[in-house]
Protein backbone atom coordinates (compact mmCIF):
# COMPACT_ATOMS: atom_id res chain seq x y z
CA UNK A 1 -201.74 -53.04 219.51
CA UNK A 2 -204.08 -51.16 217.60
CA UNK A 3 -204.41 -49.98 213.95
CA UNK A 4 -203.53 -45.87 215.44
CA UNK A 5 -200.86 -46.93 216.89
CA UNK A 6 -199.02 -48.45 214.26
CA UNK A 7 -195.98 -46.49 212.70
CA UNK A 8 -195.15 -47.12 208.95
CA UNK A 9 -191.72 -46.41 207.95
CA UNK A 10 -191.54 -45.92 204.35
CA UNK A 11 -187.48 -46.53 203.65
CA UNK A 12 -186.05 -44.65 199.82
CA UNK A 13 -182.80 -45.05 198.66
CA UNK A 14 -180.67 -41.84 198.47
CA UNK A 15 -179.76 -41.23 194.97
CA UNK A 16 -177.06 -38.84 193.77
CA UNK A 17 -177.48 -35.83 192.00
CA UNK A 18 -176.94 -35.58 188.21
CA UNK A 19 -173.48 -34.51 186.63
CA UNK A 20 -173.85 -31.21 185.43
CA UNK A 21 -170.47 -30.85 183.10
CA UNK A 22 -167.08 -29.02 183.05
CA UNK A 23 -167.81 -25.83 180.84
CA UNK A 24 -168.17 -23.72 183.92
CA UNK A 25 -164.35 -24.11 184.56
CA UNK A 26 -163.59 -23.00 181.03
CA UNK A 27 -165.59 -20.21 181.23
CA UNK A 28 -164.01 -18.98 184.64
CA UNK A 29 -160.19 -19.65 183.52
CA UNK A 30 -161.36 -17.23 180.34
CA UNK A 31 -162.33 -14.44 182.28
CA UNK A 32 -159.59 -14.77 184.80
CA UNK A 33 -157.42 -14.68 182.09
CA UNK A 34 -159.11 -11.49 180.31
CA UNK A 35 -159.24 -10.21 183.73
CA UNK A 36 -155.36 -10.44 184.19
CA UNK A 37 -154.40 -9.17 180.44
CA UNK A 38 -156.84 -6.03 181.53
CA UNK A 39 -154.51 -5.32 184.76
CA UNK A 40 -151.25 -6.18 182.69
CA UNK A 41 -152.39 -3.55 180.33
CA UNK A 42 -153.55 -0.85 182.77
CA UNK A 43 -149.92 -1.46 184.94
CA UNK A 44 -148.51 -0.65 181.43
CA UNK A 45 -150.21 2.30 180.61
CA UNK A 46 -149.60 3.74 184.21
CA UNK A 47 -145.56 3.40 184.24
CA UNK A 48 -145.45 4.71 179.93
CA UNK A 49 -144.21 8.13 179.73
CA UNK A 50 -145.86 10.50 177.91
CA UNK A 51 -144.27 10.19 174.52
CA UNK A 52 -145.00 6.29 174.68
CA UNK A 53 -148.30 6.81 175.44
CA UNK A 54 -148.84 9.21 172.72
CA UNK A 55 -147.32 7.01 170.04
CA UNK A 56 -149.80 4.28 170.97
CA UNK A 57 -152.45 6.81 170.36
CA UNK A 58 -151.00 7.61 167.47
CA UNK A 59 -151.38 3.61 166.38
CA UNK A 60 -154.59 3.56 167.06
CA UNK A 61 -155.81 6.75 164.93
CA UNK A 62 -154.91 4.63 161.61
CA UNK A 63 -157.32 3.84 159.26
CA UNK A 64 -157.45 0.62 158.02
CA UNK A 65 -157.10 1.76 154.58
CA UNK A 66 -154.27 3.59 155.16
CA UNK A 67 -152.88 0.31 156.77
CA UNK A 68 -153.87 -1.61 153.88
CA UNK A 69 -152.33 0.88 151.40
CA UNK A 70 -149.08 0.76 152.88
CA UNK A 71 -149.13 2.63 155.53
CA UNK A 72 -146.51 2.88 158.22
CA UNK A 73 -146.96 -0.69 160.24
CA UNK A 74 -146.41 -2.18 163.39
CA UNK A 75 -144.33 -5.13 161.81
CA UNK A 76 -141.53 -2.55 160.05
CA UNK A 77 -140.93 -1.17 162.85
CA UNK A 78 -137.94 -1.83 165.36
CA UNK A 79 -140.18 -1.76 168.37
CA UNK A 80 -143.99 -2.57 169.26
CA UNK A 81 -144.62 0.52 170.79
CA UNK A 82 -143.89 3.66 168.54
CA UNK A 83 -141.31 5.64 170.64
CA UNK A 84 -140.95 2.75 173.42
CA UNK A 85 -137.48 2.36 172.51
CA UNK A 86 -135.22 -0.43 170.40
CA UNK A 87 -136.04 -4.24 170.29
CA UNK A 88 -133.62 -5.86 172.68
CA UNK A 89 -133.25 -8.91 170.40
CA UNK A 90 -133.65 -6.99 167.11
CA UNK A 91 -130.06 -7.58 164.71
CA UNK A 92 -129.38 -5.21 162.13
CA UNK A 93 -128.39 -7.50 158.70
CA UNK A 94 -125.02 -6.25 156.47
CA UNK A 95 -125.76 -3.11 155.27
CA UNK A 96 -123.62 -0.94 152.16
CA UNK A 97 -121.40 1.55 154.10
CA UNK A 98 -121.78 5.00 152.68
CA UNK A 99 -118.85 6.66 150.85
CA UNK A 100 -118.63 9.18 153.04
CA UNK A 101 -120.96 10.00 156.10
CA UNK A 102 -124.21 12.18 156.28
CA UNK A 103 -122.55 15.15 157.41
CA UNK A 104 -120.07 14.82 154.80
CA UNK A 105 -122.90 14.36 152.01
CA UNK A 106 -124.36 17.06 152.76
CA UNK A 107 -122.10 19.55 153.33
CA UNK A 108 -120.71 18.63 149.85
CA UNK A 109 -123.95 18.53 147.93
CA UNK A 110 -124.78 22.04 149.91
CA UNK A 111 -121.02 23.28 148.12
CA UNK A 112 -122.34 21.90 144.59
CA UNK A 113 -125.06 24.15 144.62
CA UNK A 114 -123.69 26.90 145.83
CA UNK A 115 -120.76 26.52 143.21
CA UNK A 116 -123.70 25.96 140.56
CA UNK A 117 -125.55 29.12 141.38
CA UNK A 118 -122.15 31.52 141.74
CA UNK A 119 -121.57 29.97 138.00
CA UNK A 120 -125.09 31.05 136.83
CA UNK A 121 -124.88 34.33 138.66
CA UNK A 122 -121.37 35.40 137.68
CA UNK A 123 -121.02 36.99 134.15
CA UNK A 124 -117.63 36.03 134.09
CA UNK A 125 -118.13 32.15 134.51
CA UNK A 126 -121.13 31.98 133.09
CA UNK A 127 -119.56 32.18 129.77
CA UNK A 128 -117.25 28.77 130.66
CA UNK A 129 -119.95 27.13 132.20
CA UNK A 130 -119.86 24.40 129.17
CA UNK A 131 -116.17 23.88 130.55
CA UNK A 132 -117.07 23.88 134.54
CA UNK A 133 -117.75 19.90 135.59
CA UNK A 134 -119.39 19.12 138.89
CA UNK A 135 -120.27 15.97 140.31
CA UNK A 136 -120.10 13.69 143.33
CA UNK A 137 -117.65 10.68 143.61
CA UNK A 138 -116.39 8.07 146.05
CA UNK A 139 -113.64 10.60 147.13
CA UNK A 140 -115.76 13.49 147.50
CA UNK A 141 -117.14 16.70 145.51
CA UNK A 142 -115.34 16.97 142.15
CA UNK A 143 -114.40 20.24 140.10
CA UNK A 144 -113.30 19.70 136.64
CA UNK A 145 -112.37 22.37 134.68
CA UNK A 146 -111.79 21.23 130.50
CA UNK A 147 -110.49 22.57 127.49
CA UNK A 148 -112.51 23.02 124.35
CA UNK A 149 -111.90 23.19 120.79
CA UNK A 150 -112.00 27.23 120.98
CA UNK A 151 -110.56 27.79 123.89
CA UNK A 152 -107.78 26.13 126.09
CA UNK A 153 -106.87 26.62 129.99
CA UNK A 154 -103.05 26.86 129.05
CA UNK A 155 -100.59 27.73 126.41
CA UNK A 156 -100.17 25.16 123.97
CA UNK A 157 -97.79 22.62 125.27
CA UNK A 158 -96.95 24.82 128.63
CA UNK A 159 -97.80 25.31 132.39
CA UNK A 160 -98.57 29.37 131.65
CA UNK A 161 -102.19 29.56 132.82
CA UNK A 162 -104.00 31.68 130.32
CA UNK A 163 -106.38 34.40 131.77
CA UNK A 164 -109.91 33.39 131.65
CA UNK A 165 -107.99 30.22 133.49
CA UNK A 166 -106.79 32.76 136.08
CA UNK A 167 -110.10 33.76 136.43
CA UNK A 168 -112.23 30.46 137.23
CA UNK A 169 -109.17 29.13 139.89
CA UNK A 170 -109.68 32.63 141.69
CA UNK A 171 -112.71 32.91 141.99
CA UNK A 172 -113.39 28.97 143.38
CA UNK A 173 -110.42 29.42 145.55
CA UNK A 174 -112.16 31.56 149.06
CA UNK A 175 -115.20 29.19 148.50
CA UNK A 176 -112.98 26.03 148.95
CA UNK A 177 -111.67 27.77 151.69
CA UNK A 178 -115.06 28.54 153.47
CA UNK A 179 -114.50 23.86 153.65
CA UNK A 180 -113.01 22.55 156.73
CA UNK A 181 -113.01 19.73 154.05
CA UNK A 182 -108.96 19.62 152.07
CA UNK A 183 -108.66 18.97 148.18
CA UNK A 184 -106.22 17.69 145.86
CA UNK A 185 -105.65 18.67 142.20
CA UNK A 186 -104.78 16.69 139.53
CA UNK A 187 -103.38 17.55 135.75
CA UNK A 188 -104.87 15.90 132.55
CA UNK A 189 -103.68 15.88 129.06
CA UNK A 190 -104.80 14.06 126.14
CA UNK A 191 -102.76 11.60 124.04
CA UNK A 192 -100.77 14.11 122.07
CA UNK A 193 -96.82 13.13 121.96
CA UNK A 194 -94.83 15.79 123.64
CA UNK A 195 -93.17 17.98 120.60
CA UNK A 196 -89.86 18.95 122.27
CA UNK A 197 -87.22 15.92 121.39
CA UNK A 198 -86.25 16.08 124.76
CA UNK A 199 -86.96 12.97 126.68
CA UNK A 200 -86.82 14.22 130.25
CA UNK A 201 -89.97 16.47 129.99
CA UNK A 202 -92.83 14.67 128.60
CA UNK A 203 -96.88 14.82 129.49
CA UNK A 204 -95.98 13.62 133.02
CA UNK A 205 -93.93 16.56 133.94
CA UNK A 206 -96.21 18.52 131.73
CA UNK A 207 -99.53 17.54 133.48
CA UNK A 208 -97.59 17.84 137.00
CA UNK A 209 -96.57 21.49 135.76
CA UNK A 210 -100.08 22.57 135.12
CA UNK A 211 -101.91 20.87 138.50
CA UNK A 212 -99.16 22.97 140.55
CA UNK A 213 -99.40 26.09 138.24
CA UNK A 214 -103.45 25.73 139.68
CA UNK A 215 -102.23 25.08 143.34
CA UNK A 216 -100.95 28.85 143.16
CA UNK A 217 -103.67 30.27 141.33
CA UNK A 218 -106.06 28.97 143.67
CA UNK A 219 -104.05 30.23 146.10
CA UNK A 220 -103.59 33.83 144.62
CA UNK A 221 -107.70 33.82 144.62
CA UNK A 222 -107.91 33.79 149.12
CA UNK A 223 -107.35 29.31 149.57
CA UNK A 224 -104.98 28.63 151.82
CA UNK A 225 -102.31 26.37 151.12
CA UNK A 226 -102.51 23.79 153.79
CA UNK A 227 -105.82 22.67 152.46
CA UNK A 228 -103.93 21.08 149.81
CA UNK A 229 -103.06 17.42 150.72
CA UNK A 230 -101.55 16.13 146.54
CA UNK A 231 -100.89 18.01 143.98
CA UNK A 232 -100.10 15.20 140.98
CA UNK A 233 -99.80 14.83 137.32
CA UNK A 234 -101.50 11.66 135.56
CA UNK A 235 -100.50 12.59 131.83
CA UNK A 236 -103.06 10.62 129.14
CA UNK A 237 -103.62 7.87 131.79
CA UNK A 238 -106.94 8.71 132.30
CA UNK A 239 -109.13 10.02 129.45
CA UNK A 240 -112.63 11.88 130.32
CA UNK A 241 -113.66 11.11 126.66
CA UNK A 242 -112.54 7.07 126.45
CA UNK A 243 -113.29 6.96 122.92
CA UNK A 244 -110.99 9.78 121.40
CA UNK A 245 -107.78 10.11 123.27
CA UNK A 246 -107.03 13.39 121.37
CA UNK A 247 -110.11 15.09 122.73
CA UNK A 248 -109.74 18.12 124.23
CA UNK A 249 -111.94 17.39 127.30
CA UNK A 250 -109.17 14.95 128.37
CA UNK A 251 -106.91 18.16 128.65
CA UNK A 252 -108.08 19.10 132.16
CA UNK A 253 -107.63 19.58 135.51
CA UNK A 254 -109.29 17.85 138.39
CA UNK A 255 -110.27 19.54 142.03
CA UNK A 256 -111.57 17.02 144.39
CA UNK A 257 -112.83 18.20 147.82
CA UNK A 258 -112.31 15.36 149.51
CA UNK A 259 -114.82 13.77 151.68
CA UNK A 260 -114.02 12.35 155.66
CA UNK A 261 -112.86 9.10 154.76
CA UNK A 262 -110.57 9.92 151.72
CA UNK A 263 -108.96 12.39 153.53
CA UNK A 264 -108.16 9.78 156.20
CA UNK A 265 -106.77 7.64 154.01
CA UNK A 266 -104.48 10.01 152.58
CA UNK A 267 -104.04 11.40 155.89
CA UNK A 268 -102.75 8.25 157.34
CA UNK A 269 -100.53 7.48 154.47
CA UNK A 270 -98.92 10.60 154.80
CA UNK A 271 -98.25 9.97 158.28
CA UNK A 272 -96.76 6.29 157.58
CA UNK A 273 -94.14 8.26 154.87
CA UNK A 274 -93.40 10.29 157.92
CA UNK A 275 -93.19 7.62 161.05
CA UNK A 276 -90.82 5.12 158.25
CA UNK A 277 -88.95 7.90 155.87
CA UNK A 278 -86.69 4.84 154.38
CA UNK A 279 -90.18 3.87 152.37
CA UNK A 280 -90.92 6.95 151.47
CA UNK A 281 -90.06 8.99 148.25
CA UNK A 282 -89.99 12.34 147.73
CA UNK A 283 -91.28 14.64 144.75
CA UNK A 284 -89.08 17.39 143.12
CA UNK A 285 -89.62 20.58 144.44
CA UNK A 286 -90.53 22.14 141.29
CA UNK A 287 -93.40 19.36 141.26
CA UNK A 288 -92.22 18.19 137.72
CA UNK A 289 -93.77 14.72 138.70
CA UNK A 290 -89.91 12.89 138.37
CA UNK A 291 -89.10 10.62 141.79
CA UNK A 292 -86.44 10.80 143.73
CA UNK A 293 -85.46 7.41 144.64
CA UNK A 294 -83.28 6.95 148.25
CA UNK A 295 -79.46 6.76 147.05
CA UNK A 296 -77.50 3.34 148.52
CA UNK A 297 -75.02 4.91 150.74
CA UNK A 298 -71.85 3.05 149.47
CA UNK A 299 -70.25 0.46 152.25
CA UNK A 300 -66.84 1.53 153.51
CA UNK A 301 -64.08 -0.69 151.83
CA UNK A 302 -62.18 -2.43 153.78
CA UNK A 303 -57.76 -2.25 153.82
CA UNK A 304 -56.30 -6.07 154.44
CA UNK A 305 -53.81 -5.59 157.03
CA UNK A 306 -50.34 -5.59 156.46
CA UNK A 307 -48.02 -7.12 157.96
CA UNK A 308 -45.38 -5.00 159.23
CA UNK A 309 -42.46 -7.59 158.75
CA UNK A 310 -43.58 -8.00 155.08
CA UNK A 311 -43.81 -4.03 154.52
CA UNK A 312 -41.57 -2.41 151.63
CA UNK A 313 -39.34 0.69 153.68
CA UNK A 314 -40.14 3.96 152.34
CA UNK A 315 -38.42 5.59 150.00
CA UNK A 316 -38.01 9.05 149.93
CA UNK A 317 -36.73 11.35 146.76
């Protein structure tokens, strides 16, 4: 055979191609991952109504050094998204009841200041202003209306309101009943020993006396007189000035326009007197602060029969 003929077969081994790595993978389940949070976000923004929307907005348009500064934050809030509604797992902790509820508040702090300003801008009381109280307690908005050194609500050791007291009572009495809110009134004195010898009236029935003497006055003014829920008398019991019982500030008497819950309370209790009478007592009709306590009907005695074998025969004369 000759040399043209000849083939030449030139035999390589196959070799396999380099590893190139694993980051590729990384890289792809990134952007599929950005590329799903995108979508999430734009499915979002196309079912948010419009106030939603414009709270996230709003987010957005903070400066940082508002945020910084103590601005409003996403983190005190009750939900993520401003206006997107409440935080199905959010708990509210304990939190202090109020003593009476916003309405309530309000409407009495609205009646302080218009009772403040009808002082100021009436001649009359603007002359006892040193002797009109006003202030806000657990039970509601309270009046208190004091005696000073000079000059006195009532006759000395009597329930005979004195003019100028006349005066204040009738002129507070068609604001109170402007309220939808009821009162009570309550009668002060100070420590002072009753003069009379007489041990059935004392400061009790005294106190008791003046409170109801106020009922009518108020009254007399334009109140009504079912917005009164107690009229009571509380003697030296409870001193305004604590550290001289003989003060004549703790001669006084007391107006409370009660707030929602105190008037349920006394509502309801009033209602259990009623619904179980045999626990109930009853005040005196002239309000002299004496009790009338339920009288023990007495049992029915019973005769031993007599035999009729045994019985003496009548005698007649």
């Amino acid at each position: 055979m000759s040399e043209v003929a000849r083939r030449i077969i030139i035999r390589r081994p196959v070799m396999a191609a380099a590893h190139h790595g694993g980051a590729w993978k990384i890289a792809f389940a990134d952007f599929m991952t950005a590329m799903f949070a995108f979508f999430l976000v734009m499915w979002l923004l196309g079912n948010s109504s419009a106030q939603q929307l414009a709270g996230i907005a709003e987010q957005f348009k903070m400066p940082l050094k508002m945020a910084i500064a103590g601005g409003k934050k996403s983190g005190t809030a009750a939900s993520v998204i401003p206006g997107g509604g409440g935080d199905p797992i959010h708990t509210e902790g304990e939190t202090k009841k109020a003593d009476g509820d916003a309405e309530d508040q309000q409407r009495l702090g609205a009646l302080k200041q218009r009772l403040n300003d009808m002082i100021d801008a009436n001649p009359v009381l603007r002359q006892f202003r040193h002797q009109l109280l006003l202030d806000i307690t657990s039970e509601g908005l309270r009046i208190q209306i004091v005696d000073s050194n000079n000059r006195s609500m009532f006759d000395r050791s009597s329930a005979v309101v004195l003019p100028y007291m006349r005066t204040i009572l009738q002129e507070i009495g068609p604001v109170l009943n402007e309220q939808i809110n009821k009162i009570t009134l309550s009668g002060h004195t100070d420590s002072t020993i009753y003069p009379r010898g007489d041990k059935s009236y004392s400061n009790w029935e005294l106190s008791s006396d003046r409170a109801n003497a106020s009922r009518r006055e108020l009254i007399a003014g334009g109140m009504n007189d079912n917005k009164v829920l107690r009229v009571m008398g509380v003697a030296a019991s409870m001193h305004l000035n604590q550290e001289d019982p003989y003060a004549a500030v703790n001669r006084r008497i007391s107006i409370v326009v009660l707030n929602h819950r105190a008037q349920s309370q006394i509502e309801t209790a009033n209602a259990a007197n009623a619904v179980n009478p045999a626990n109930a007592v009853s005040a005196t009709a002239a309000g002299n602060g004496s009790i009338k306590l339920p009288v023990a009907q007495p049992s029915p005695v019973q005769t031993p029969a007599v035999n009729p074998s045994l019985a003496q025969p009548e005698v007649k004369i």
